[in-house]
Protein backbone atom coordinates (compact mmCIF):
# COMPACT_ATOMS: atom_id res chain seq x y z
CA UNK A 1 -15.82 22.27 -6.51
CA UNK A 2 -15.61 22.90 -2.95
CA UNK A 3 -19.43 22.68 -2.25
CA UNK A 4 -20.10 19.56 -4.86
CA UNK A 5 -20.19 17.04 -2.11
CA UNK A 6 -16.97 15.30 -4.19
CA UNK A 7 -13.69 14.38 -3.00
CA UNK A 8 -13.06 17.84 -3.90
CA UNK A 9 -15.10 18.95 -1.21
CA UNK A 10 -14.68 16.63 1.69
CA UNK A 11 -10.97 17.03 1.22
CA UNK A 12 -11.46 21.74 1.07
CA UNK A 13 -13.86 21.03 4.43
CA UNK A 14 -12.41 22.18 7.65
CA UNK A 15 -12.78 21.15 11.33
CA UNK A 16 -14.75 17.53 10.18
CA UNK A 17 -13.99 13.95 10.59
CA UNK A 18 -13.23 13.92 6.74
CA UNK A 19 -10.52 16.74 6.55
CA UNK A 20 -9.43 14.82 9.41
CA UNK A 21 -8.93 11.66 7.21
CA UNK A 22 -7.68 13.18 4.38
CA UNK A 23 -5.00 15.20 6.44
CA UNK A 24 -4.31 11.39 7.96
CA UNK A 25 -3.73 10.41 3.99
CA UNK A 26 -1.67 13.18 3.24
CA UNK A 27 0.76 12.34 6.30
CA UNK A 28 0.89 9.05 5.83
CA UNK A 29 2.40 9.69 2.65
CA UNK A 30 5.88 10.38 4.49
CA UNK A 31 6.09 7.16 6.14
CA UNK A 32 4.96 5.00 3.15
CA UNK A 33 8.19 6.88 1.05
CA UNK A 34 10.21 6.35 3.93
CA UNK A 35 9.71 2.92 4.16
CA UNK A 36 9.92 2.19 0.06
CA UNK A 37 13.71 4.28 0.42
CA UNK A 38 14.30 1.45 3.28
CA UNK A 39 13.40 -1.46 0.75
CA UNK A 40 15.06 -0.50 -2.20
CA UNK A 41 18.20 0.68 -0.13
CA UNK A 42 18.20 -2.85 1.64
CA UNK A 43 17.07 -4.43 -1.50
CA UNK A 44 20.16 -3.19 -3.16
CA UNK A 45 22.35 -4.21 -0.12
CA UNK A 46 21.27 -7.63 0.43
CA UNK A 47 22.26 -7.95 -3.42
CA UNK A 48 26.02 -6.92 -2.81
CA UNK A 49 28.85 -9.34 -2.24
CA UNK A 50 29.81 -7.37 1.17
CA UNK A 51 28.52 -9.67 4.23
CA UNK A 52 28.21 -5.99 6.17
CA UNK A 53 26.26 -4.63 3.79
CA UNK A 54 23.93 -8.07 3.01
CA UNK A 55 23.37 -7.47 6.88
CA UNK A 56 22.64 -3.96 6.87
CA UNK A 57 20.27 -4.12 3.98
CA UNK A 58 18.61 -7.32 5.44
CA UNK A 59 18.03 -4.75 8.44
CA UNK A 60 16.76 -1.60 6.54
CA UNK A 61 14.12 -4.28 4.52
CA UNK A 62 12.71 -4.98 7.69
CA UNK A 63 12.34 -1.84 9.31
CA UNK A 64 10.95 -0.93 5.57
CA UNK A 65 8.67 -3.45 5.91
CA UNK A 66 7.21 -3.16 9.31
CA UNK A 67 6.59 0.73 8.65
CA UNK A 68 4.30 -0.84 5.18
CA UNK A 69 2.84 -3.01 7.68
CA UNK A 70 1.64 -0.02 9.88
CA UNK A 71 0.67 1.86 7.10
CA UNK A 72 -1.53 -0.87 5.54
CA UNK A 73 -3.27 -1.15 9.36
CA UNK A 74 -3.71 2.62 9.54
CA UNK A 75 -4.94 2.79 5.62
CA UNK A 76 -7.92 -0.29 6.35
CA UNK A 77 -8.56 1.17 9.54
CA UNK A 78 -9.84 4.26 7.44
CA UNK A 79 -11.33 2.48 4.87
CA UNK A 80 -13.57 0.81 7.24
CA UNK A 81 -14.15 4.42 8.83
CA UNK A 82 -14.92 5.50 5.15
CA UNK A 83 -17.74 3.24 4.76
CA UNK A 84 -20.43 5.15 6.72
CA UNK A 85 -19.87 7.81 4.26
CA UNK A 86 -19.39 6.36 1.22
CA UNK A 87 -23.31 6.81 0.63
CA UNK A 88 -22.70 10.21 0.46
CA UNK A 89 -20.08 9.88 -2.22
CA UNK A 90 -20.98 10.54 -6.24
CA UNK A 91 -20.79 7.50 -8.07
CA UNK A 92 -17.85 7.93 -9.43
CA UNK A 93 -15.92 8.05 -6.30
CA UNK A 94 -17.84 4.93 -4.94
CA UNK A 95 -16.01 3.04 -7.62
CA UNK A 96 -12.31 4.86 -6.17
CA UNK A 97 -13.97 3.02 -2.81
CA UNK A 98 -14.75 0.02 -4.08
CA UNK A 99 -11.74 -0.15 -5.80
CA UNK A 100 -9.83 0.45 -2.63
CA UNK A 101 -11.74 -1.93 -0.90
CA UNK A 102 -11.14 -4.70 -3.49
CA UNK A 103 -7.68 -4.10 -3.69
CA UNK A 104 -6.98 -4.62 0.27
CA UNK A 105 -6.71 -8.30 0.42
CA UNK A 106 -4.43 -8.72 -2.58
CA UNK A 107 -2.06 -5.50 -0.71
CA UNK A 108 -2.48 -7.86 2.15
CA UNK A 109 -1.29 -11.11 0.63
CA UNK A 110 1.92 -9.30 -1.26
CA UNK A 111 2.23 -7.68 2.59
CA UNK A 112 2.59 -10.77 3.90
CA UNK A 113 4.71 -12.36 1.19
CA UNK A 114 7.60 -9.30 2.12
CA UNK A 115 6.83 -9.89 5.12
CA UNK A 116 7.97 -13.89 5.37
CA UNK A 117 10.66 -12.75 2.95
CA UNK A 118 12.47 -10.35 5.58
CA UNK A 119 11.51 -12.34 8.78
CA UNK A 120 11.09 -15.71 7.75
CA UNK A 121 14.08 -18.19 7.41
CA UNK A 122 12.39 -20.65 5.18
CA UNK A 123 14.25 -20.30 1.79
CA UNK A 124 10.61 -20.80 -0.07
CA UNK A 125 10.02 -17.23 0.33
CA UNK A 126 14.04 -15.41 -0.57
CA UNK A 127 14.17 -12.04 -2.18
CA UNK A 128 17.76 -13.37 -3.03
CA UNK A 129 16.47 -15.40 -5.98
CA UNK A 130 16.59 -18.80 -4.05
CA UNK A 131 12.96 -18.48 -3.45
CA UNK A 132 10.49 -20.62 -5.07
CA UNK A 133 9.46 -18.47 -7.89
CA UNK A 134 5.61 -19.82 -8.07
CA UNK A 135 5.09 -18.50 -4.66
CA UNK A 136 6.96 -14.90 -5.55
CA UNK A 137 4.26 -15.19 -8.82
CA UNK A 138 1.10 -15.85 -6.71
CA UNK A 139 1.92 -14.29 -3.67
CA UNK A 140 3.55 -10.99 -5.33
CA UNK A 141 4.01 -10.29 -8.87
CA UNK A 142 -0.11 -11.44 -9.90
CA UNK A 143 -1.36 -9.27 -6.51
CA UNK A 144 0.81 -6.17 -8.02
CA UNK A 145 -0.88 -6.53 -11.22
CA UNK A 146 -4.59 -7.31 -10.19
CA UNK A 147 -4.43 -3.96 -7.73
CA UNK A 148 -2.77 -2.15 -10.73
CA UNK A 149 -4.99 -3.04 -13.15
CA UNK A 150 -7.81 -2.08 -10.26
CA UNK A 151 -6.73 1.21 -9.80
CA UNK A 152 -6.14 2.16 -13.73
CA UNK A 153 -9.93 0.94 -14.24
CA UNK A 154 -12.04 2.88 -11.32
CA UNK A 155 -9.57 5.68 -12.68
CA UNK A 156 -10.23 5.42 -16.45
CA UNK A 157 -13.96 5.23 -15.69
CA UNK A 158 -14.15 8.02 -12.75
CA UNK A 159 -15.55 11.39 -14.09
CA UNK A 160 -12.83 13.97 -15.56
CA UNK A 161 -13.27 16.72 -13.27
């Protein structure tokens, strides 16, 4: 579907600002598992009874954390570059945008909630369990669930190619 004007074709074009994004996307993708390996390896750490390792994970979390923060810069930096040619999109893919779109402040509120967790040294906001668990609920867990449930929707009612 190369000439359709889709995704499909923005993404098969060569030499244009949008190949150019979508090779940005694709690269990106390295980072972002980089950085979720960091997390669940210091995650896992900070859990053990070891004081080494409870230092050595605290360390990979950040590092995990400040490569998420880069790629959530990089990702609404594109979004915004997006929007001059989302008119040119098919409906259908509009939604994907508007999904996207929607879904940024909620990534940016759970971003900043891991983000007080691995930097902060106010116990309110512990991945060890000592935090206060009505912040981890509104500043985490309901975020994770509104972008989920986001995605699954512009998904489930985008056109089956």
């Amino acid at each position: 579907f190369a000439g359709t004007g889709g995704i499909s074709g923005l993404i098969t074009k060569r030499a244009t600002a949008n190949s150019r994004r979508s090779r940005i996307i694709q690269v990106m993708q390295l980072p972002t598992m980089i950085a979720l390996t960091l997390c669940i390896i210091g995650g896992t750490d900070q859990a053990d009874n070891s004081p080494s390792d409870v230092k050595t994970g605290k360390k990979y979390t950040k590092i995990g954390i400040i490569i998420f923060l880069f790629v959530y810069l990089l990702l609404s930096s594109l979004v915004v570059v997006t929007m001059k040619d989302i008119g040119n999109a098919m409906k259908d893919e509009r939604r994907i945008y508007v999904a996207v779109v929607c879904a940024l402040p909620f990534l940016a509120v759970r971003l900043l909630w891991s983000f007080l967790s691995a930097f902060s040294h106010n116990s309110d906001f512990s991945l060890t369990g000592s935090g206060k668990p009505l912040i981890q609920l509104f500043m985490a867990v309901l975020e994770e669930f509104i972008i989920v449930c986001m995605y699954t929707l512009a998904g489930l009612m985008a056109h089956k190619y």
